[in-house]
Protein backbone atom coordinates (compact mmCIF):
# COMPACT_ATOMS: atom_id res chain seq x y z
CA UNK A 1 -77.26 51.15 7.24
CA UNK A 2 -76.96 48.65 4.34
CA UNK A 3 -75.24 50.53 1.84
CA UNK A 4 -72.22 51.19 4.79
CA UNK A 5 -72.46 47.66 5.68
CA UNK A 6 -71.92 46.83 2.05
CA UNK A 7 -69.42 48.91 1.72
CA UNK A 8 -67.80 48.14 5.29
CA UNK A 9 -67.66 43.86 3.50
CA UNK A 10 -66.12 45.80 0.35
CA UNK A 11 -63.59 47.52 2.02
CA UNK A 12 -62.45 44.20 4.42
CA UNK A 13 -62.55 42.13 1.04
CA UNK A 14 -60.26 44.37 -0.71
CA UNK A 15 -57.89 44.60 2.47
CA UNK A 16 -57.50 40.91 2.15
CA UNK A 17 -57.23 40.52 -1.32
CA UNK A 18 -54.30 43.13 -0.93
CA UNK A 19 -52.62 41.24 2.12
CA UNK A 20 -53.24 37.67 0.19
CA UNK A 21 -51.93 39.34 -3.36
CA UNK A 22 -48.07 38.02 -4.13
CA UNK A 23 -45.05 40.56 -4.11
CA UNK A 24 -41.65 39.85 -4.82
CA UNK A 25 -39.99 37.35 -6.84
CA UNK A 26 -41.34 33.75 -7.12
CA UNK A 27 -39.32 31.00 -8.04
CA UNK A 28 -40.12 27.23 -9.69
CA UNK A 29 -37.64 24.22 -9.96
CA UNK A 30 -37.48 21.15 -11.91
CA UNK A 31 -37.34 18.06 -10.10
CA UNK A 32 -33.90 18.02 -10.37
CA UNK A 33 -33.57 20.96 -8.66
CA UNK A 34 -32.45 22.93 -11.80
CA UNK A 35 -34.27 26.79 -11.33
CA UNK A 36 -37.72 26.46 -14.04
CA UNK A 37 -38.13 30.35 -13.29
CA UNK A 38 -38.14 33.66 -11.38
CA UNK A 39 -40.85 35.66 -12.11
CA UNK A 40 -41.41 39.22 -10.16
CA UNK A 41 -44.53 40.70 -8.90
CA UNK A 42 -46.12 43.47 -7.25
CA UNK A 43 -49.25 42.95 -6.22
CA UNK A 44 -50.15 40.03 -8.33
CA UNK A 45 -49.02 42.07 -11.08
CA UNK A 46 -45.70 41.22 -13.29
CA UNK A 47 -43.27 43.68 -12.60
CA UNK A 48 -39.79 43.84 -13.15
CA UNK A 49 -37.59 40.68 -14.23
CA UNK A 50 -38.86 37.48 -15.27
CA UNK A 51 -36.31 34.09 -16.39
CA UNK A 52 -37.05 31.16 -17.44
CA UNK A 53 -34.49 28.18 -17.51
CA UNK A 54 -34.47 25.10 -19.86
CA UNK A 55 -34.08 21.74 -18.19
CA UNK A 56 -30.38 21.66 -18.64
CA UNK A 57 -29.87 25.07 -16.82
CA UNK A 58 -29.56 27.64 -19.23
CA UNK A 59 -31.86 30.68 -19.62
CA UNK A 60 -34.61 30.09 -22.19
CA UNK A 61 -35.88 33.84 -21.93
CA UNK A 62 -35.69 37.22 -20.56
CA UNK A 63 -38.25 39.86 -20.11
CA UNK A 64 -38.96 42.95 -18.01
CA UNK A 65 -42.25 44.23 -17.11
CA UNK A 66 -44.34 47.50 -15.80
CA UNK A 67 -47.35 46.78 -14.28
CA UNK A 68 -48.37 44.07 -16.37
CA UNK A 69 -46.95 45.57 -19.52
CA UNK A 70 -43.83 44.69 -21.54
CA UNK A 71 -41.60 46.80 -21.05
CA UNK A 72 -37.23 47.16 -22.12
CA UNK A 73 -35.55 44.28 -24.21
CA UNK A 74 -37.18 40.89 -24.66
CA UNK A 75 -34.20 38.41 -25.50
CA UNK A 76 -34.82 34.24 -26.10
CA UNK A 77 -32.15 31.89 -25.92
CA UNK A 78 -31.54 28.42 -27.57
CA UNK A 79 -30.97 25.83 -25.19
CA UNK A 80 -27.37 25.70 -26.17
CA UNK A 81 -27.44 29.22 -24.39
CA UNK A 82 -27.05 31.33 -27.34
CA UNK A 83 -29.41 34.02 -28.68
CA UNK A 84 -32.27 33.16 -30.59
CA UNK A 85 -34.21 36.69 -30.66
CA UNK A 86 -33.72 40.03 -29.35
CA UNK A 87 -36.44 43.08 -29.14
CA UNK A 88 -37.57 46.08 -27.29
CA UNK A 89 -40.82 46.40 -25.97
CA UNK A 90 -42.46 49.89 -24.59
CA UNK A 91 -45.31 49.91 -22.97
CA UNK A 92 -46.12 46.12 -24.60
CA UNK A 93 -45.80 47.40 -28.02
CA UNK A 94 -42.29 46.36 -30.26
CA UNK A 95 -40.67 49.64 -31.10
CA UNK A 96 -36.99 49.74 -32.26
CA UNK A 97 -34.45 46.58 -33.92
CA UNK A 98 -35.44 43.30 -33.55
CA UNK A 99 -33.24 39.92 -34.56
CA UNK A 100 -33.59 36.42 -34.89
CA UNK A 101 -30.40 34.54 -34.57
CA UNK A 102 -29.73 31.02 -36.36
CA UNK A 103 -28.40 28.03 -33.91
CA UNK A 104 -24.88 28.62 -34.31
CA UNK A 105 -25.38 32.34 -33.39
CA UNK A 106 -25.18 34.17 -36.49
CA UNK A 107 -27.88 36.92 -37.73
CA UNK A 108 -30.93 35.19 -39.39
CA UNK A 109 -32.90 38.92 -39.59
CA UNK A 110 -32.80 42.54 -38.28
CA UNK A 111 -36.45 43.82 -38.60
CA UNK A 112 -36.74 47.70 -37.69
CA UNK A 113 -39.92 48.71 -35.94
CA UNK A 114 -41.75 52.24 -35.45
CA UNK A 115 -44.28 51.86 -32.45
CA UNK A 116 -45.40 48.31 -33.42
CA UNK A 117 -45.25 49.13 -37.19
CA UNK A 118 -42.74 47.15 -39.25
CA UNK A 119 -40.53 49.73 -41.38
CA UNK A 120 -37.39 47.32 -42.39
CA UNK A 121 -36.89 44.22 -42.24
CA UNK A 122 -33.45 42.16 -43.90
CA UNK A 123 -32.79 38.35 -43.62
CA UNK A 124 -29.33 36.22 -44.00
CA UNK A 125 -28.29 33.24 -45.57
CA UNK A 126 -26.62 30.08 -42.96
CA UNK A 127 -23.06 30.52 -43.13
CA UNK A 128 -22.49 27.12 -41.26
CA UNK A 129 -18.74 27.96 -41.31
CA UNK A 130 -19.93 30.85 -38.26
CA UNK A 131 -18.26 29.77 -34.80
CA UNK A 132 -19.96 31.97 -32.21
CA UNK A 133 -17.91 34.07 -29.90
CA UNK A 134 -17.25 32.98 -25.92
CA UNK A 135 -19.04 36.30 -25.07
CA UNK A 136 -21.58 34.99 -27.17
CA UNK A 137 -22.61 32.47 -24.44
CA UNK A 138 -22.33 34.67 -21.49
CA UNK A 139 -25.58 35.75 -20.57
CA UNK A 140 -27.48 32.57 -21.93
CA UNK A 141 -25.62 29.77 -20.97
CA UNK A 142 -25.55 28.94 -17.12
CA UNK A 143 -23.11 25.28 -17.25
CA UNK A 144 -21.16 27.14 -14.91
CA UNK A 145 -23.52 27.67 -12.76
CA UNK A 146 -25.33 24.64 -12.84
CA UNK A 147 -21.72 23.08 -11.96
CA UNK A 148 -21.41 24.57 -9.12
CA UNK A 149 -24.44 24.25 -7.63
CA UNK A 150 -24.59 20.42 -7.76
CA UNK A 151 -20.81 20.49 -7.17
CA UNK A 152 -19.45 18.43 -10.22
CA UNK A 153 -15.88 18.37 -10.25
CA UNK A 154 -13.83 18.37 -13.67
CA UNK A 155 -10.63 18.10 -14.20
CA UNK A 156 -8.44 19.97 -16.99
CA UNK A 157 -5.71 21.69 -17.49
CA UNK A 158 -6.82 25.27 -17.55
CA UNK A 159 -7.78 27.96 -14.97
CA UNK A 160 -11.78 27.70 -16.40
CA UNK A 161 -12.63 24.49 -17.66
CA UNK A 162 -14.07 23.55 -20.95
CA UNK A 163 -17.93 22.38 -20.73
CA UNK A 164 -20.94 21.57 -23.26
CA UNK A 165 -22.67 23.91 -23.72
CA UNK A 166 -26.09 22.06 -23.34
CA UNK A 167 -24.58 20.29 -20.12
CA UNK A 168 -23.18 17.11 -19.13
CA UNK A 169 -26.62 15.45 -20.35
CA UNK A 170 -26.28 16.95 -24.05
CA UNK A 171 -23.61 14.08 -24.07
CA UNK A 172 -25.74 11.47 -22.73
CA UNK A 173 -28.69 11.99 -25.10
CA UNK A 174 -26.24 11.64 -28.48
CA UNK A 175 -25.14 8.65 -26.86
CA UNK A 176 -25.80 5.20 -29.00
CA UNK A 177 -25.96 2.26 -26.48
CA UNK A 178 -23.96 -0.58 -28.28
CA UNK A 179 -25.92 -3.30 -29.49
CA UNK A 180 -23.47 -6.21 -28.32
CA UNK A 181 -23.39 -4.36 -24.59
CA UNK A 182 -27.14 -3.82 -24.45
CA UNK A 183 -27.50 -8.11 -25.57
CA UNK A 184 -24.83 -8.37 -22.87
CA UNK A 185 -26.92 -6.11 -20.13
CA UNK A 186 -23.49 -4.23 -19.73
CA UNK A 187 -23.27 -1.28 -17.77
CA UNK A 188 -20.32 0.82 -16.48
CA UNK A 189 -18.41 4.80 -16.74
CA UNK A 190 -16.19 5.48 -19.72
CA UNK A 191 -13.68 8.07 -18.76
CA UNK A 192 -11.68 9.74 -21.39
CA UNK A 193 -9.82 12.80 -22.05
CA UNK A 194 -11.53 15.27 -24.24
CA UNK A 195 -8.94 18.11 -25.76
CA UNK A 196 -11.50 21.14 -27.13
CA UNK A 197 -10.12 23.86 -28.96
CA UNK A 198 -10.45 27.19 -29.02
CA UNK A 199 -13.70 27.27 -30.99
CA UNK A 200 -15.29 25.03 -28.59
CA UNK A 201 -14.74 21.74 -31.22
CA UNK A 202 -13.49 18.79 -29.84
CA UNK A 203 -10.58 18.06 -31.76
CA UNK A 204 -9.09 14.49 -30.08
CA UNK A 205 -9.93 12.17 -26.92
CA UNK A 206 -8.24 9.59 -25.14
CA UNK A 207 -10.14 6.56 -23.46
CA UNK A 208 -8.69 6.15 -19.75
CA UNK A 209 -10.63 3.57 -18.80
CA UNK A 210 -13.42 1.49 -20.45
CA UNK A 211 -15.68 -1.16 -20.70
CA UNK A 212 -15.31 -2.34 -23.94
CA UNK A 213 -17.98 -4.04 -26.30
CA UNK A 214 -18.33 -0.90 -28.34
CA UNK A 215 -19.02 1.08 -25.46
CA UNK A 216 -15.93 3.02 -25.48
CA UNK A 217 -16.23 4.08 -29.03
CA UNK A 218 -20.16 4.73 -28.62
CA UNK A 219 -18.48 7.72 -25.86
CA UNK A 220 -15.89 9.08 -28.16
CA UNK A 221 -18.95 9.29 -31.04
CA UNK A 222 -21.03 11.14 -28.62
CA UNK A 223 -18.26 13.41 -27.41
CA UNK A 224 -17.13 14.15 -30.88
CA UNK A 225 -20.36 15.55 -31.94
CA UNK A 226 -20.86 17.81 -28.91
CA UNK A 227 -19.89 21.54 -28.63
CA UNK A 228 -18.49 22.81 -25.82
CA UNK A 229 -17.68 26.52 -24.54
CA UNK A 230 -13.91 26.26 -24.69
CA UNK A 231 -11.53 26.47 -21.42
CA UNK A 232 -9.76 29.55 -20.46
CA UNK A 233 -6.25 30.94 -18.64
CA UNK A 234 -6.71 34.16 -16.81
CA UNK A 235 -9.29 35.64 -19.24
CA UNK A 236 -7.86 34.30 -22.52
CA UNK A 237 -9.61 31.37 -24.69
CA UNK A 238 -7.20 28.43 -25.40
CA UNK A 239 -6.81 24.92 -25.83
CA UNK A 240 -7.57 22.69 -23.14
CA UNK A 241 -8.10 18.95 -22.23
CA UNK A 242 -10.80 17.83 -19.36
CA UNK A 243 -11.63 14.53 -18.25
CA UNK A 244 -15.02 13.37 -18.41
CA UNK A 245 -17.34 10.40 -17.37
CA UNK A 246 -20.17 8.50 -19.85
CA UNK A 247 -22.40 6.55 -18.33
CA UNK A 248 -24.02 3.61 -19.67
CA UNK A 249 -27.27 2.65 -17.49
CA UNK A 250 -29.25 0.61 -19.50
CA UNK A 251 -33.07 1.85 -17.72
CA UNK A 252 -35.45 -0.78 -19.48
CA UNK A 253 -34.08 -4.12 -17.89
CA UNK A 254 -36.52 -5.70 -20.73
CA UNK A 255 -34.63 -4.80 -23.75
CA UNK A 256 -31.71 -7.48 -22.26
CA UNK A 257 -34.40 -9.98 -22.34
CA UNK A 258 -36.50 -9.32 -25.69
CA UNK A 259 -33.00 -9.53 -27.49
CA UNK A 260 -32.27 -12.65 -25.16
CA UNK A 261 -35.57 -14.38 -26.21
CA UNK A 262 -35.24 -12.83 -29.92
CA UNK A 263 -31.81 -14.57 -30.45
CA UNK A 264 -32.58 -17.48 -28.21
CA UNK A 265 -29.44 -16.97 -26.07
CA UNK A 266 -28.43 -19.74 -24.03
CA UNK A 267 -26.10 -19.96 -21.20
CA UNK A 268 -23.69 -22.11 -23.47
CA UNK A 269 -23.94 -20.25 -26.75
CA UNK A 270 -25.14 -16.32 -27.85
CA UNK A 271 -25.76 -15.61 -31.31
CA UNK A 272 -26.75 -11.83 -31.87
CA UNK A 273 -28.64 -10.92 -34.11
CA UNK A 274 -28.62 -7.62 -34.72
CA UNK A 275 -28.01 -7.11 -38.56
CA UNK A 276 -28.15 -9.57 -41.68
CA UNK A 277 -24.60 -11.60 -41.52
CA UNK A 278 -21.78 -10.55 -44.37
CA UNK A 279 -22.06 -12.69 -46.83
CA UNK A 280 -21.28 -12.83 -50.49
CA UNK A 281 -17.75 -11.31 -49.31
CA UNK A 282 -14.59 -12.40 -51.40
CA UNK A 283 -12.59 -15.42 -50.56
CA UNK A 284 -9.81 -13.46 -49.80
CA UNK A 285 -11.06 -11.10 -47.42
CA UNK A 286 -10.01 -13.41 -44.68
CA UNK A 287 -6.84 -15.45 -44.08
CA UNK A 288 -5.64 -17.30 -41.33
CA UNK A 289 -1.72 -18.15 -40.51
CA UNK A 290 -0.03 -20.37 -38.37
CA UNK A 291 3.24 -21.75 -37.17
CA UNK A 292 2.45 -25.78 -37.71
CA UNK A 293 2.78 -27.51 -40.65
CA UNK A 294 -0.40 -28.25 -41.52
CA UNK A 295 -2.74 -24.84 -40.43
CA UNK A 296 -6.01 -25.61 -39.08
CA UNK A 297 -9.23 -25.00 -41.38
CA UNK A 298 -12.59 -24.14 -40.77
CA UNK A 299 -14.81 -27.06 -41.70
CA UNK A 300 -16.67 -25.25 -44.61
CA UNK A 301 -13.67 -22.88 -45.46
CA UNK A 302 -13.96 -19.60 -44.65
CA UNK A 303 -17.05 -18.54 -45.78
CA UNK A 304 -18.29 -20.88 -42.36
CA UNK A 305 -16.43 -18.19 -40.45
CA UNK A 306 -18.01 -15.15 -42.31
CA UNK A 307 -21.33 -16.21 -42.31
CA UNK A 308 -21.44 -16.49 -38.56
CA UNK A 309 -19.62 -12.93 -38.44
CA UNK A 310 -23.21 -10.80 -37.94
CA UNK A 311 -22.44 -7.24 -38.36
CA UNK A 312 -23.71 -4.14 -35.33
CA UNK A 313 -26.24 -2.31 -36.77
CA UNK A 314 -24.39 1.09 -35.74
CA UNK A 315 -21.19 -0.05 -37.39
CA UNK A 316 -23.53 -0.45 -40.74
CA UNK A 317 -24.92 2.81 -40.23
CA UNK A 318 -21.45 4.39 -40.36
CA UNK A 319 -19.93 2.26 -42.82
CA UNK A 320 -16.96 1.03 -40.72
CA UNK A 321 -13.47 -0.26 -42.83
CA UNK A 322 -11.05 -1.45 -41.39
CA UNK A 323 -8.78 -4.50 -40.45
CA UNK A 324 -9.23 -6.60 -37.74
CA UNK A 325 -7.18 -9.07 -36.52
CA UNK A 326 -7.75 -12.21 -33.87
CA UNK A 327 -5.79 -14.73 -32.49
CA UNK A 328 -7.34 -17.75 -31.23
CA UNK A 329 -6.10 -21.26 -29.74
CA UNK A 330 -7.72 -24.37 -32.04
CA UNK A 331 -7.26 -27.67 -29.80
CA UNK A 332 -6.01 -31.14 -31.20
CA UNK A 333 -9.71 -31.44 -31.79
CA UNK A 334 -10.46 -28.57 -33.87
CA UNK A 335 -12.56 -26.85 -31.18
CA UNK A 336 -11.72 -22.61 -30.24
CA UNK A 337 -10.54 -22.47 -26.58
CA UNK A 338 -9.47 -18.78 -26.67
CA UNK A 339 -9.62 -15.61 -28.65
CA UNK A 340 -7.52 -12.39 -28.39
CA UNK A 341 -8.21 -8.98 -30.31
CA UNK A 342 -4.89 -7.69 -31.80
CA UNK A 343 -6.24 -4.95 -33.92
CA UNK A 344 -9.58 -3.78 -33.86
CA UNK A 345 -12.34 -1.23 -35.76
CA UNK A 346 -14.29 -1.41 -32.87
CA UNK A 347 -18.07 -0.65 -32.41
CA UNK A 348 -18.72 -4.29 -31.29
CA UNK A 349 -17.38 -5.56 -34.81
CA UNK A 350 -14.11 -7.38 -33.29
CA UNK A 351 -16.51 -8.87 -30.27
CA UNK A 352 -18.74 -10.05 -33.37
CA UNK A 353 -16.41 -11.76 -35.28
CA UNK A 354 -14.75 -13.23 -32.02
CA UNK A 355 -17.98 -14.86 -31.54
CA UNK A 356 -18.18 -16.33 -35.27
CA UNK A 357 -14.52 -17.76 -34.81
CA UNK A 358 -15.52 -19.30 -31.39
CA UNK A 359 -18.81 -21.01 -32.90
CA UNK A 360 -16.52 -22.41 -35.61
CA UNK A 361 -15.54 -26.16 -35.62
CA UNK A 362 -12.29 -26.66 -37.72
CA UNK A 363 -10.06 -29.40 -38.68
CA UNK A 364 -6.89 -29.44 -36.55
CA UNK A 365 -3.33 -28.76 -37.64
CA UNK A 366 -0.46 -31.48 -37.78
CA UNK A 367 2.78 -31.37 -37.62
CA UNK A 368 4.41 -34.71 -39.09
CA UNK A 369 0.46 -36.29 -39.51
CA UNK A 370 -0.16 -35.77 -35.83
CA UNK A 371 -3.14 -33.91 -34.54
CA UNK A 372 -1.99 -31.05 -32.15
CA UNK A 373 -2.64 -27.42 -30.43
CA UNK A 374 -2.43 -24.65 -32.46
CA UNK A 375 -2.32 -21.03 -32.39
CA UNK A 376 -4.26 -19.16 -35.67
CA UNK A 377 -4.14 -15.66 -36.85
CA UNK A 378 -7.40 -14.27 -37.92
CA UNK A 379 -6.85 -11.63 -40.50
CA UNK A 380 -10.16 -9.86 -41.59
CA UNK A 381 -10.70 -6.75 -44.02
CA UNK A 382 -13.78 -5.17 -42.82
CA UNK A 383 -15.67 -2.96 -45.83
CA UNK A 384 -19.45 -1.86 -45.28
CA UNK A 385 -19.80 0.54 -48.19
């Protein structure tokens, strides 16, 4: 009687296990809602298909399994959606070609197997000239997809629009918040029109609208270094242009303040300091016309100007040149009411200097001995080398 009540709890327990046990294909998301995997299983047992998805959306690896086992091609992806390895499994053992892929999708190393025994194996140099295919991306990258399903809109000028291949966010993390605009707490959406050419390179862009204070050039940077899977008319890669939106959020309120309290900003006066001033410069390196008689003149000369001109850090870091040149209204006093950029390098360098020229006291021009208003032109040639 024991021995068929044991086996009477035996048989129940393994009933239940079997009802409890998980068949069919379970799925995981990030908190975004972007698919983390789908995974099948019979049983409680992988088998058949099982993806996994990068944050961004696109398919970090495919496998297949037979009860438990391995089984059919194994392919990983980049998170650019391209091909990073490829291999066949049977019965959980490598058997066949396998490759490795470099990041720009060319062949890194073809390795033959025999039943989990390496025969062959070659490797490749980096050719970083290699431009991977369109169909390269197919099965890897899922921007579309991702797209669609959180319903961003773009606009271009093709039937299939251009997009990064890393997503919309690929743009955002290259993106170099602007020292001046961070000082300033400023926030806003940089829209500009990004042509990409048939290679997926982008080859020009055109600010719409901005928000100035370097941010504008900090977008076109981050665009410039992004790839994108090109656009296409009815099948066919081409040129195309598509309109896109940067964001600047700045997330940690207290970097606004820490540069605040590290420059001791006042309501009345800002001086940023975000990189030693230019000094040392030649004399010559800045002029300043006018139409009066008698120009005004910074009290100090011009040096008093440059050494108040403190230079963005990111405008260091890629050795900007260029000329830039401000017009500003000098009072009967000698004090800066006004400032206008007519020519700029950007990358908060012409907002810089506008600030040295405004914390400038000069002597006032004349015409026939008398003190009057004035309009100066700033003329600045900006080298960082």
């Amino acid at each position: 009687m024991r021995i068929r009540f044991l086996l009477t709890l035996l048989f129940l327990y393994l009933f239940l296990t079997s009802l409890m046990a998980q068949t069919g294909i379970m799925r995981s998301y990030y908190s975004d809602g972007v698919p983390r995997s789908e995974v099948s299983y019979v049983n409680d047992i992988l088998d058949g298909q099982a993806l996994y998805y990068y944050p961004n959306g696109n398919l970090r690896s495919e496998k297949n399994y037979s009860k438990g086992k391995l089984q059919g091609f194994v392919r990983e992806y980049f998170d650019n959606g391209l091909l990073k390895e490829e291999y066949f499994m049977k019965e959980g053992i490598k058997d066949g070609s396998y490759r490795s892929y470099f990041v720009n999708g060319a062949l890194k190393e073809l390795i033959i197997f025999e039943k989990g025994i390496q025969v062959n194996k070659n490797s490749f140099n980096y050719d970083p000239t290699y431009s991977a295919p369109i169909e390269a991306y197919q099965a890897g990258n899922r921007q579309q997809q991702v797209f669609n399903k959180r319903r961003t809109i773009l606009i271009c000028d093709v039937e299939i629009c251009p997009v990064p291949v890393g997503g919309l966010n690929s743009i955002q993390d290259k993106l170099v918040y602007p020292e001046h605009a961070l000082l300033y707490g400023l926030e806003g959406t940089v829209t500009l029109i990004v042509t990409v050419n048939e290679k997926g390179d982008v080859v020009a862009t055109e600010i719409l609208k901005g928000i100035g204070l370097g941010c504008d050039e900090a977008a076109e940077e981050a665009v410039k270094k992004t790839q994108f899977i090109p656009g296409q008319n009815f099948g066919k890669v081409v040129e195309s242009k598509v309109t896109l939106n940067i964001e600047f959020k700045i997330f940690d309120r207290s970097l606004i303040q820490s540069n605040n309290e590290i420059n001791g900003s006042k309501n009345t006066e800002v001086k940023t300091k975000i990189e030693n001033p230019v000094s040392n410069k030649p004399l010559n390196v800045l002029t300043i016309k006018c139409n009066e008689q008698v120009c005004p003149r910074p009290i100090g000369g011009v040096d008093a100007i440059i050494e108040k001109f403190e230079v963005p850090s990111v405008a260091k870091r890629l050795k900007i040149k260029g000329e830039i040149i401000i017009e500003a209204d000098v009072d009967k006093y000698g004090i800066v009411r006004d400032t206008k950029v007519i020519k700029g390098v950007g990358y908060g360098c012409d907002d810089a200097l506008e600030i040295a020229i405004l914390r400038t006291k000069f002597v006032s021009a004349k015409n026939s001995g008398v003190d009057v208003d004035s309009k100066i032109t700033v003329n600045y040639s900006l080298s960082l080398d």
